[in-house]
PDB file of N, CA and C in Angstrom:
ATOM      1  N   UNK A   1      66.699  63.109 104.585  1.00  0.00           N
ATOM      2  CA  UNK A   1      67.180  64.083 105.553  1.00  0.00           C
ATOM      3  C   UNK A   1      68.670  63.887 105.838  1.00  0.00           C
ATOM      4  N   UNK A   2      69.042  62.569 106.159  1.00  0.00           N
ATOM      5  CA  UNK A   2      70.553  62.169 106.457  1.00  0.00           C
ATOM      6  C   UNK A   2      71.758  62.651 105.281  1.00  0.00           C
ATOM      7  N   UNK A   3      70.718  63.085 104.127  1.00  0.00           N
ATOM      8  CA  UNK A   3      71.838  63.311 102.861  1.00  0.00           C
ATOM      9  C   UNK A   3      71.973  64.844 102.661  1.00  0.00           C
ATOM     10  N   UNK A   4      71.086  65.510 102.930  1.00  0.00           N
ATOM     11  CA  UNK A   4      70.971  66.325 103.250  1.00  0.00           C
ATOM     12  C   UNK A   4      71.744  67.050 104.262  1.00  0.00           C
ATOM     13  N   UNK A   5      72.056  66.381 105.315  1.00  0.00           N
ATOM     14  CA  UNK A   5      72.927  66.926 106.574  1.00  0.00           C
ATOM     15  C   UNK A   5      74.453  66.645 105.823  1.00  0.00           C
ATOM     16  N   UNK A   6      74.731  65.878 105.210  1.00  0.00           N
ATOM     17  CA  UNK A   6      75.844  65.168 105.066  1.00  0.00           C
ATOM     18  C   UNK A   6      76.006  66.003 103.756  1.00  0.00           C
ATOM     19  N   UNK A   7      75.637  66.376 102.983  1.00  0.00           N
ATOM     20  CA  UNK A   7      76.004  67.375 101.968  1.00  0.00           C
ATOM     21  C   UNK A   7      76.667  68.599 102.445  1.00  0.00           C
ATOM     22  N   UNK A   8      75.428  69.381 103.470  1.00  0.00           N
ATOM     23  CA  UNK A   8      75.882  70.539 104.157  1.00  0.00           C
ATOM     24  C   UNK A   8      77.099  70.430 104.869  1.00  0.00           C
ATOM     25  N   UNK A   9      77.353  69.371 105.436  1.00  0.00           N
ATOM     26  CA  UNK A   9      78.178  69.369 106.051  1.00  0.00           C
ATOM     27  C   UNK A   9      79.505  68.842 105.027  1.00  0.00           C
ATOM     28  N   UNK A  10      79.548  68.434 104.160  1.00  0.00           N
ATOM     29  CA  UNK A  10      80.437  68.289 103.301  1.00  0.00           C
ATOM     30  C   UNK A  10      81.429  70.124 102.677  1.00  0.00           C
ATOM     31  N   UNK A  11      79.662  70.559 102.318  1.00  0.00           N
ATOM     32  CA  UNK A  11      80.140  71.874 102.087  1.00  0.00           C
ATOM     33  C   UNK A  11      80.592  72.777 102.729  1.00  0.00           C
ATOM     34  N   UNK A  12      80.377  72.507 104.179  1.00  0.00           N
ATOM     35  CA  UNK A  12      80.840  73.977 104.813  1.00  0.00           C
ATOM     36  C   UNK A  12      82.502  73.162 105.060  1.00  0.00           C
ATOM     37  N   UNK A  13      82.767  72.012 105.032  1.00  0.00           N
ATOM     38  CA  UNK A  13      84.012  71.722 105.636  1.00  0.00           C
ATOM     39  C   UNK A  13      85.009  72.405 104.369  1.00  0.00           C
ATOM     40  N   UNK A  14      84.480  72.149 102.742  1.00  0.00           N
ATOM     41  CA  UNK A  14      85.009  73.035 101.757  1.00  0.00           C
ATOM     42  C   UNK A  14      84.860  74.677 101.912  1.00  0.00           C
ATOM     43  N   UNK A  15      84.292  75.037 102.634  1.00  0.00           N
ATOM     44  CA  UNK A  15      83.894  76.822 102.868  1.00  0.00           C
ATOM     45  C   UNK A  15      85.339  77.585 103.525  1.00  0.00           C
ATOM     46  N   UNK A  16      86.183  76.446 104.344  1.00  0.00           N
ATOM     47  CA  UNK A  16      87.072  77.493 105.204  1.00  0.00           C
ATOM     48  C   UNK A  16      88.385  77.422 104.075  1.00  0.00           C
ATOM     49  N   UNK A  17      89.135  78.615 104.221  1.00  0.00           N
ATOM     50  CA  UNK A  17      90.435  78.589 103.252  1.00  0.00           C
ATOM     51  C   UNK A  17      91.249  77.813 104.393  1.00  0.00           C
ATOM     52  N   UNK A  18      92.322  77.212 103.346  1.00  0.00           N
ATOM     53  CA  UNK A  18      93.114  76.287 104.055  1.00  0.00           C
ATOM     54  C   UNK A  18      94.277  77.348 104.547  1.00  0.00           C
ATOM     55  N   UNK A  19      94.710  77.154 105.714  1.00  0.00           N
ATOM     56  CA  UNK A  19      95.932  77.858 106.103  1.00  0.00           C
ATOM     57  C   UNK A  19      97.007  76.167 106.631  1.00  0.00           C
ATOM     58  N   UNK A  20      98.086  76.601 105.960  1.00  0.00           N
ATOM     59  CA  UNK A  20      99.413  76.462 106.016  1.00  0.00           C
ATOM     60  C   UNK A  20     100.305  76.414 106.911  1.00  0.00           C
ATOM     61  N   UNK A  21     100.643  75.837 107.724  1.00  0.00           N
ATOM     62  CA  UNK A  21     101.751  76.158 109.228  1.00  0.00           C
ATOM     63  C   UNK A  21     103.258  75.832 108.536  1.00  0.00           C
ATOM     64  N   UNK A  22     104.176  76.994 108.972  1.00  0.00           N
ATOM     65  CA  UNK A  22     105.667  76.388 108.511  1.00  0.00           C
ATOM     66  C   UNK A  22     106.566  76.786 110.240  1.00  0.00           C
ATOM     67  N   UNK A  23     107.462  75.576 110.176  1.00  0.00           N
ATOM     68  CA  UNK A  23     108.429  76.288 111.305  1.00  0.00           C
ATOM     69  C   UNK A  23     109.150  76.514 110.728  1.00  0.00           C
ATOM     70  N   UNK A  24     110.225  77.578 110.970  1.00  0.00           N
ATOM     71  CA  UNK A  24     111.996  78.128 110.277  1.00  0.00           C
ATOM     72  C   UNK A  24     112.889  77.235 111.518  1.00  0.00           C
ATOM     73  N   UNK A  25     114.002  76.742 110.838  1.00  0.00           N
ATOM     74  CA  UNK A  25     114.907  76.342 110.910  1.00  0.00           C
ATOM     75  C   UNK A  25     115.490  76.890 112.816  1.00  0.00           C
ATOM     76  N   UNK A  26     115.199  78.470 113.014  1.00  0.00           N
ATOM     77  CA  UNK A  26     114.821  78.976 114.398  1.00  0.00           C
ATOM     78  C   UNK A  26     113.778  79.237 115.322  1.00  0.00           C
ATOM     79  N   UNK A  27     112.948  77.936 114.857  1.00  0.00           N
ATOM     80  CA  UNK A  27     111.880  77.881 116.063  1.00  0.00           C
ATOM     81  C   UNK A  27     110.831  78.810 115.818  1.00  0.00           C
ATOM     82  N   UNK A  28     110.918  79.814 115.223  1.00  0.00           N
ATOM     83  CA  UNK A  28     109.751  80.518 115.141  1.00  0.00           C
ATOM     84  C   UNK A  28     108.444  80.164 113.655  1.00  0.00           C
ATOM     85  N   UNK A  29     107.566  80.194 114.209  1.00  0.00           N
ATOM     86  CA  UNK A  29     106.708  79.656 113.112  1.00  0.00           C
ATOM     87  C   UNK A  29     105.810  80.828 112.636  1.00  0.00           C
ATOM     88  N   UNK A  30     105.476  80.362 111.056  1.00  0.00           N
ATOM     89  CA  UNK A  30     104.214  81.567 110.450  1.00  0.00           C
ATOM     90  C   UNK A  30     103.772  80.748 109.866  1.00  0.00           C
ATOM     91  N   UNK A  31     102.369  80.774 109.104  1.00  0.00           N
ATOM     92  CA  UNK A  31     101.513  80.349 108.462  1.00  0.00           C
ATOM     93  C   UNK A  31     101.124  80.933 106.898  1.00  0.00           C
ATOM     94  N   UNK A  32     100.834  80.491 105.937  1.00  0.00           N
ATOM     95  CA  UNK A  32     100.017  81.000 104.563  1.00  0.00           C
ATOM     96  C   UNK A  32      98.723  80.163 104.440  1.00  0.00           C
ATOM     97  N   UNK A  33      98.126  81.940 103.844  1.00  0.00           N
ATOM     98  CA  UNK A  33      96.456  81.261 103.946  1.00  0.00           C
ATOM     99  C   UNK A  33      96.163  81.344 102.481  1.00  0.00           C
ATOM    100  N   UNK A  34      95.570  80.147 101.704  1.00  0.00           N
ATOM    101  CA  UNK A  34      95.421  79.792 100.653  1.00  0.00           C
ATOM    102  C   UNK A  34      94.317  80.552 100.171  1.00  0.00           C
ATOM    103  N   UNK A  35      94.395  81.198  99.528  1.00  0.00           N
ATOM    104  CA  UNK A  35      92.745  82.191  99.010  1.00  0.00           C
ATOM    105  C   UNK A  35      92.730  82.535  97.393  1.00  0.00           C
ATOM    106  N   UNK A  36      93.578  81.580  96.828  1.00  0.00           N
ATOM    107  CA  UNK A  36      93.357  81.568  95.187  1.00  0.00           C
ATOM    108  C   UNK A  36      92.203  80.767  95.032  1.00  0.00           C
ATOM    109  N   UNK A  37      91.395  79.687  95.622  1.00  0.00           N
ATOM    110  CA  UNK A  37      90.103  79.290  95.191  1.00  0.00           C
ATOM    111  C   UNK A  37      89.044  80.153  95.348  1.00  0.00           C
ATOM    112  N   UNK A  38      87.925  80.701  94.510  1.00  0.00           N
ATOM    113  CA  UNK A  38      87.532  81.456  94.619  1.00  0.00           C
ATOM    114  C   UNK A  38      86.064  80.835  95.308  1.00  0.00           C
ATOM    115  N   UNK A  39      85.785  79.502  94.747  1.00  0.00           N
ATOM    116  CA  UNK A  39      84.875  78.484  95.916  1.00  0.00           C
ATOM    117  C   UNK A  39      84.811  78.882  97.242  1.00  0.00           C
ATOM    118  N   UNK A  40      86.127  79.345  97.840  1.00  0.00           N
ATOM    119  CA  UNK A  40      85.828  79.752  99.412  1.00  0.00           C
ATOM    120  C   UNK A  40      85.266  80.354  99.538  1.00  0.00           C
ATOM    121  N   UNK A  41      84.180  80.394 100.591  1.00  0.00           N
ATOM    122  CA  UNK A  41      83.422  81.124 101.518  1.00  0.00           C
ATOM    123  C   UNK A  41      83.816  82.124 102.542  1.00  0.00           C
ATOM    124  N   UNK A  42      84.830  81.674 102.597  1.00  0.00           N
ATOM    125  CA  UNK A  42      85.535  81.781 103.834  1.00  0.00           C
ATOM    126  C   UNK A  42      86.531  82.818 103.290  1.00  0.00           C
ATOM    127  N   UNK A  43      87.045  84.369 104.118  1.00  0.00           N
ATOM    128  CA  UNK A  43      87.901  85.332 103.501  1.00  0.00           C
ATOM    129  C   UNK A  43      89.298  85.035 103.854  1.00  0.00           C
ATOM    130  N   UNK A  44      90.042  85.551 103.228  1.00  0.00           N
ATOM    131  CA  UNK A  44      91.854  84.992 103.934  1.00  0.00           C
ATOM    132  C   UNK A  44      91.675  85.927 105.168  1.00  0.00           C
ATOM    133  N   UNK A  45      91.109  86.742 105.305  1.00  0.00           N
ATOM    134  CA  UNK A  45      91.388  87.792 106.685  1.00  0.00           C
ATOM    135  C   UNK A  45      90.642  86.808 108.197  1.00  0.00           C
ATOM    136  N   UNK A  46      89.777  86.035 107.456  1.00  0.00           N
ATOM    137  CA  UNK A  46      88.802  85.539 108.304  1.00  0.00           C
ATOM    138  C   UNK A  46      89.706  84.225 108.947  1.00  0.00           C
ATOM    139  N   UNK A  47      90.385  83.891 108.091  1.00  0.00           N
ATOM    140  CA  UNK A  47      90.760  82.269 107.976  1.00  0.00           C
ATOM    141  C   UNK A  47      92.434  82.862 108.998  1.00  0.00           C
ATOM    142  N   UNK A  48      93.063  83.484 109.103  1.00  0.00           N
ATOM    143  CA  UNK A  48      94.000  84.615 109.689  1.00  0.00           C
ATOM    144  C   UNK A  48      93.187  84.695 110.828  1.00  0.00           C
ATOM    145  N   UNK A  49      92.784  85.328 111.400  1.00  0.00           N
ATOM    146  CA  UNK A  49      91.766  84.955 112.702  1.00  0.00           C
ATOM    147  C   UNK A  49      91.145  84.300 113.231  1.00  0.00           C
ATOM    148  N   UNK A  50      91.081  82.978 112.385  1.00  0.00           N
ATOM    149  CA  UNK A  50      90.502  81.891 113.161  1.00  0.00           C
ATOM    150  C   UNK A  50      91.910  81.003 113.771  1.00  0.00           C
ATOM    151  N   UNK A  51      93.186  81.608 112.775  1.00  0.00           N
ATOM    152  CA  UNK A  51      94.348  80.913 113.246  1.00  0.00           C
ATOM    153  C   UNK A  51      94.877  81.414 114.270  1.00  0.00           C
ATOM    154  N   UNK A  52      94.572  82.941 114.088  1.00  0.00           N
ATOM    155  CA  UNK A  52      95.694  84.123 115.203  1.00  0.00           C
ATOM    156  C   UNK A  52      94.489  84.798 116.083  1.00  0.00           C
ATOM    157  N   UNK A  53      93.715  83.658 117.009  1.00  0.00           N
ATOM    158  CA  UNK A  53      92.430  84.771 117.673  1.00  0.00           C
ATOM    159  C   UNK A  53      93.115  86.619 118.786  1.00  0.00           C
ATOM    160  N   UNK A  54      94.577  86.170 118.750  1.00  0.00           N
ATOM    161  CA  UNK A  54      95.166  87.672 119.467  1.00  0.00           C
ATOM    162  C   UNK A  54      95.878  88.403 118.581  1.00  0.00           C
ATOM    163  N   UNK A  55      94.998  88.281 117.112  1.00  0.00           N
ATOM    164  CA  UNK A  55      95.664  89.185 116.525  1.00  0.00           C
ATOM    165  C   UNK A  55      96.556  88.535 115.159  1.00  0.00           C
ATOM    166  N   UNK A  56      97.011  88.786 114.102  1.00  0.00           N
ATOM    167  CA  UNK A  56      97.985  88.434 113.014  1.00  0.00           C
ATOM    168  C   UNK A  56      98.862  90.325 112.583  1.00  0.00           C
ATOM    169  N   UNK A  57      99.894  89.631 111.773  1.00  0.00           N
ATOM    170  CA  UNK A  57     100.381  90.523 111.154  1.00  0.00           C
ATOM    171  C   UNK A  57     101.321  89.960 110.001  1.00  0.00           C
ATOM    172  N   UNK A  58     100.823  90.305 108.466  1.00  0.00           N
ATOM    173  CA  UNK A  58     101.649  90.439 107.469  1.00  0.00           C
ATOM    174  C   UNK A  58     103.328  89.890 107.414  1.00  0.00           C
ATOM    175  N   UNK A  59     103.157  89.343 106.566  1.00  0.00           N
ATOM    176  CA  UNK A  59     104.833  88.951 106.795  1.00  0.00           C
ATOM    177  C   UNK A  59     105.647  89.140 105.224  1.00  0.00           C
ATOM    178  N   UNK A  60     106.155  89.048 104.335  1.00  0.00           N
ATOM    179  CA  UNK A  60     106.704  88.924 103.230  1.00  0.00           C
ATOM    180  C   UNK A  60     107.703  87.866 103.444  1.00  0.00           C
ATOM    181  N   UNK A  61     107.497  86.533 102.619  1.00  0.00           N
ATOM    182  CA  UNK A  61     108.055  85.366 102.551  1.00  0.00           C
ATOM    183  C   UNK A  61     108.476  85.542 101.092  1.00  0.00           C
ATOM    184  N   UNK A  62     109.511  84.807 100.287  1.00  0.00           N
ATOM    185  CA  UNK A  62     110.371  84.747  99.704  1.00  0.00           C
ATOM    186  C   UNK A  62     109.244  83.585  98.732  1.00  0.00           C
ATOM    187  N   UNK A  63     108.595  83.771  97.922  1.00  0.00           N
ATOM    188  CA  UNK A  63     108.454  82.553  96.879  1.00  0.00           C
ATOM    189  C   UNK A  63     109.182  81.976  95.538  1.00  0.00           C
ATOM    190  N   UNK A  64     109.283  81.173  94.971  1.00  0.00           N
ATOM    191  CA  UNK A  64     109.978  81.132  93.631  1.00  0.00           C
ATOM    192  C   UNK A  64     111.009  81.242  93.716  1.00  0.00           C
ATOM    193  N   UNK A  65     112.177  80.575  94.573  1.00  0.00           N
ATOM    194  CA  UNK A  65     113.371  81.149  94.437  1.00  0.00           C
ATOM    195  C   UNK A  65     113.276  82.297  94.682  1.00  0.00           C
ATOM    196  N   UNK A  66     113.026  83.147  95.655  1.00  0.00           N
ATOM    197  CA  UNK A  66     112.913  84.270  95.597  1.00  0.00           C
ATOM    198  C   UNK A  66     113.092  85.546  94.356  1.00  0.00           C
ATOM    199  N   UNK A  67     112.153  84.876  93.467  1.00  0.00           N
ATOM    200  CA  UNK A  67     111.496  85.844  92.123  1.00  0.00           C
ATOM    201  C   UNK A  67     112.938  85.905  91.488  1.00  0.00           C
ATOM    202  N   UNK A  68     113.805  85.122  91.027  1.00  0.00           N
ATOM    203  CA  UNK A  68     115.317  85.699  90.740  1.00  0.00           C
ATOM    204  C   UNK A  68     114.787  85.904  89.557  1.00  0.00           C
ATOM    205  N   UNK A  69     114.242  85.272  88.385  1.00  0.00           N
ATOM    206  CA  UNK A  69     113.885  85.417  87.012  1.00  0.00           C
ATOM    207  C   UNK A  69     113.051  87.196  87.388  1.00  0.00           C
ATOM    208  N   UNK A  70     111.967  87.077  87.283  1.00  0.00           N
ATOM    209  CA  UNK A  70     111.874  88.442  87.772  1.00  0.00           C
ATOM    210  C   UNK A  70     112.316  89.303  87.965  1.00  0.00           C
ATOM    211  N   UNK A  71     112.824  89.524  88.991  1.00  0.00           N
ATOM    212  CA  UNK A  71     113.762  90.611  89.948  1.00  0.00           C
ATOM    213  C   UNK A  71     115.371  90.604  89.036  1.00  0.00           C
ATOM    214  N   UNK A  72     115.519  89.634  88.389  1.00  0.00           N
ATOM    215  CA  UNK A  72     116.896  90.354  87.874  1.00  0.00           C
ATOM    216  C   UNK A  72     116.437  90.453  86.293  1.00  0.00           C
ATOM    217  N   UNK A  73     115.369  90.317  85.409  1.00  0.00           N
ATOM    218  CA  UNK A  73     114.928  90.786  84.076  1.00  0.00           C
ATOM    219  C   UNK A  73     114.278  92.586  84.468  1.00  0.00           C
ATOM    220  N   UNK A  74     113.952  92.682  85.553  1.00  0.00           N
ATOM    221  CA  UNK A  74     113.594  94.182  86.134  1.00  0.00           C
ATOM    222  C   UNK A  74     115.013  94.976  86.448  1.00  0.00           C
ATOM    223  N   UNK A  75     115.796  94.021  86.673  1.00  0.00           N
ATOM    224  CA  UNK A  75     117.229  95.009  86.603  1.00  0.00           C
ATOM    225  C   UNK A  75     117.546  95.441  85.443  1.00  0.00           C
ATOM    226  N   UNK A  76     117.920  94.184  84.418  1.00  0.00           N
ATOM    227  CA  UNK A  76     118.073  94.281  83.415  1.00  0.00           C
ATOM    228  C   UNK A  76     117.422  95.045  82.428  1.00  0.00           C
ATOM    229  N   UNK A  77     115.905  95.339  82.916  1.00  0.00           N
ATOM    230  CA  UNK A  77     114.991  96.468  81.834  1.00  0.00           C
ATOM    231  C   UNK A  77     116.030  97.596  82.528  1.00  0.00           C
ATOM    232  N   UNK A  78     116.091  98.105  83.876  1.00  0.00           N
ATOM    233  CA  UNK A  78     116.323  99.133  84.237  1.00  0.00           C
ATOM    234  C   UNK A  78     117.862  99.957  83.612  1.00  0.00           C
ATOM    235  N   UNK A  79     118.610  98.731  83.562  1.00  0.00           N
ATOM    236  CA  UNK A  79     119.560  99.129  82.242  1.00  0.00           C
ATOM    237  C   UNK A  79     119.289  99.405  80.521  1.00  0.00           C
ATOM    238  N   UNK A  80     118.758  98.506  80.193  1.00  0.00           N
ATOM    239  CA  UNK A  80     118.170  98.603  79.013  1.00  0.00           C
ATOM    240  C   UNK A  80     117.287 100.397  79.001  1.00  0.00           C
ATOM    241  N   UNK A  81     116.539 100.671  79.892  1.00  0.00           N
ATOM    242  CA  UNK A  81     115.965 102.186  80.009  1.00  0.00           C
ATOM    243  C   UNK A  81     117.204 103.009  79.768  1.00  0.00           C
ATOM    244  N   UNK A  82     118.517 103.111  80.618  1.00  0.00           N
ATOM    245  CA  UNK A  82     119.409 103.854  80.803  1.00  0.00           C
ATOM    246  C   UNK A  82     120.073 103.817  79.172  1.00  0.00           C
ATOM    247  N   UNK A  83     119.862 102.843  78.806  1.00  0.00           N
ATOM    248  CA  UNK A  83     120.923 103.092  77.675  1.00  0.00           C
ATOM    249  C   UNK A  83     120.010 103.056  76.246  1.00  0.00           C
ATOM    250  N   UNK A  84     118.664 103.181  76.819  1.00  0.00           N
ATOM    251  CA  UNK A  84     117.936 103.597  75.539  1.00  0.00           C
ATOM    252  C   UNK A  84     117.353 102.691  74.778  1.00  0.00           C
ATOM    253  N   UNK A  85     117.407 101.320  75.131  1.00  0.00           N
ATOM    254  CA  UNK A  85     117.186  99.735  74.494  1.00  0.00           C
ATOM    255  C   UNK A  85     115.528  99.916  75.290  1.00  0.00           C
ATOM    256  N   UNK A  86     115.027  99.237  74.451  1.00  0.00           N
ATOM    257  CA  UNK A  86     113.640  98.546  74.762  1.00  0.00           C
ATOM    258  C   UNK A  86     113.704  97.577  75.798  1.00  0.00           C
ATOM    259  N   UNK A  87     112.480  98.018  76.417  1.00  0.00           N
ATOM    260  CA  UNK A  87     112.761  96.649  77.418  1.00  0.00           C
ATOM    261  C   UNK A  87     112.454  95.357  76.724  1.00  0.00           C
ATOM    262  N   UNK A  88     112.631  94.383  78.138  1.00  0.00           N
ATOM    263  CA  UNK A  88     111.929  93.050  77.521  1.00  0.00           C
ATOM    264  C   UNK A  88     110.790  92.596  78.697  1.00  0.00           C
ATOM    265  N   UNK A  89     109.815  91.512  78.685  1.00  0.00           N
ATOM    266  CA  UNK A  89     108.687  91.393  78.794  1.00  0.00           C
ATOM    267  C   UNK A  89     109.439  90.717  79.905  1.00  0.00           C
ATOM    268  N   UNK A  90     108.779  90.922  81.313  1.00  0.00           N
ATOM    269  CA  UNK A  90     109.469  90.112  82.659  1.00  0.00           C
ATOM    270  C   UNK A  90     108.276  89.439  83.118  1.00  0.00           C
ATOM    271  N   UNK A  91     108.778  88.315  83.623  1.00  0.00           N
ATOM    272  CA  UNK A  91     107.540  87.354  84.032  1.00  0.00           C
ATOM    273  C   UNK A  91     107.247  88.255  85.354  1.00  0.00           C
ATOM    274  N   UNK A  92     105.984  87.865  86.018  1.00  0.00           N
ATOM    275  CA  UNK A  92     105.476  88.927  87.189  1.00  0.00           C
ATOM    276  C   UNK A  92     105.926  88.194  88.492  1.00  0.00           C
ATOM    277  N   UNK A  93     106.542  89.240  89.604  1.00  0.00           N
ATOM    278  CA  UNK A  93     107.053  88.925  90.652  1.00  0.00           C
ATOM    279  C   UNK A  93     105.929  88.230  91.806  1.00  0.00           C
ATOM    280  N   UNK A  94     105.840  87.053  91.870  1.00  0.00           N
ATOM    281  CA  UNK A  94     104.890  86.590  92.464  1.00  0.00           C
ATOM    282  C   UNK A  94     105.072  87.221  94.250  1.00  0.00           C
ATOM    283  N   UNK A  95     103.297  87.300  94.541  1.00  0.00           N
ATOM    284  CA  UNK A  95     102.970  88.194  95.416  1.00  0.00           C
ATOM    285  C   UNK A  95     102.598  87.515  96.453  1.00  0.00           C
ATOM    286  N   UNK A  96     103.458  87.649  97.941  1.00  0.00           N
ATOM    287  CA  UNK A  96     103.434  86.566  98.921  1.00  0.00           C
ATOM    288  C   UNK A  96     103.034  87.376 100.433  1.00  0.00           C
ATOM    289  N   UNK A  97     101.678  87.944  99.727  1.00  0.00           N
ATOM    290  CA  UNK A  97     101.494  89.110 100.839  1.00  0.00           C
ATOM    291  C   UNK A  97      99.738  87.634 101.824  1.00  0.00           C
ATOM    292  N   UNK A  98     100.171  86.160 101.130  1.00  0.00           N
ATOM    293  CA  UNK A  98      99.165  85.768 102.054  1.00  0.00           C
ATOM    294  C   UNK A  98      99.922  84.953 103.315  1.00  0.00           C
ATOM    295  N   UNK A  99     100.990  85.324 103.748  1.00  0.00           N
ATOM    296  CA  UNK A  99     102.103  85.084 104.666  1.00  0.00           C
ATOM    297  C   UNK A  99     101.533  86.231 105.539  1.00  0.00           C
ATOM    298  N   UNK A 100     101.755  85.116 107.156  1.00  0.00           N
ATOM    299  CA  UNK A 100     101.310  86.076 108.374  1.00  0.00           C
ATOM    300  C   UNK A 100     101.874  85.052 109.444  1.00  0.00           C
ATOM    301  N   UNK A 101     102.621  86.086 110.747  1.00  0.00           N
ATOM    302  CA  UNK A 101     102.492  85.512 112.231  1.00  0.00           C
ATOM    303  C   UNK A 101     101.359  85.978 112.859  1.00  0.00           C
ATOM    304  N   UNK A 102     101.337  84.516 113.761  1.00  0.00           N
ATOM    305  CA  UNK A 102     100.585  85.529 115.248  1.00  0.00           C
ATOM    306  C   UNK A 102     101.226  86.083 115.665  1.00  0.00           C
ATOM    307  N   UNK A 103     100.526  87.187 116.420  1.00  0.00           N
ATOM    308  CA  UNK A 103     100.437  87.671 117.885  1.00  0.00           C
ATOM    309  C   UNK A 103     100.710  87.233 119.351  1.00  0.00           C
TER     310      UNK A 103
END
């Protein structure tokens, strides 16, 4: 029975997505909620409300150097279009939509 409790309870402590706390440099703080394991139980919207019970809202944080490889090979196609050149293959602008403040 004791292994039993202690399993379950092993597992649900793996069930919640991990959220992230950062402060900025001006005092104000936001959080990222980790939801690339697909093991979680637990939803990023859910795990966002257990952090922000009055509420969250979306934030867009800067990852990767802020995507410079990316964001300037997407310029560079956008010239390459204009002048009739093929593009070239751009690595993908990583997506930092699991950034949120409270309320």
């Amino acid at each position: 029975m004791r292994r039993a409790v202690m399993t379950l309870l092993l597992f649900s402590l793996g069930a919640c997505a991990e959220v992230t706390t950062f402060r900025k440099s001006d005092g104000s703080v936001y959080h990222h909620v980790n939801c690339g394991d697909t093991l979680k139980l637990e939803s990023c919207r859910s795990a966002a409300e257990r952090t922000c019970p009055n509420g969250f809202g979306r934030i867009a944080v800067s990852a990767d150097g802020d995507n410079v490889a990316a964001r300037q090979c997407a310029i560079d196609n956008e010239e390459r279009r204009r002048d009739g050149e093929p593009e070239l293959k751009c690595p993908q602008i990583r997506q930092t939509d699991n950034f949120f403040v409270c309320k």
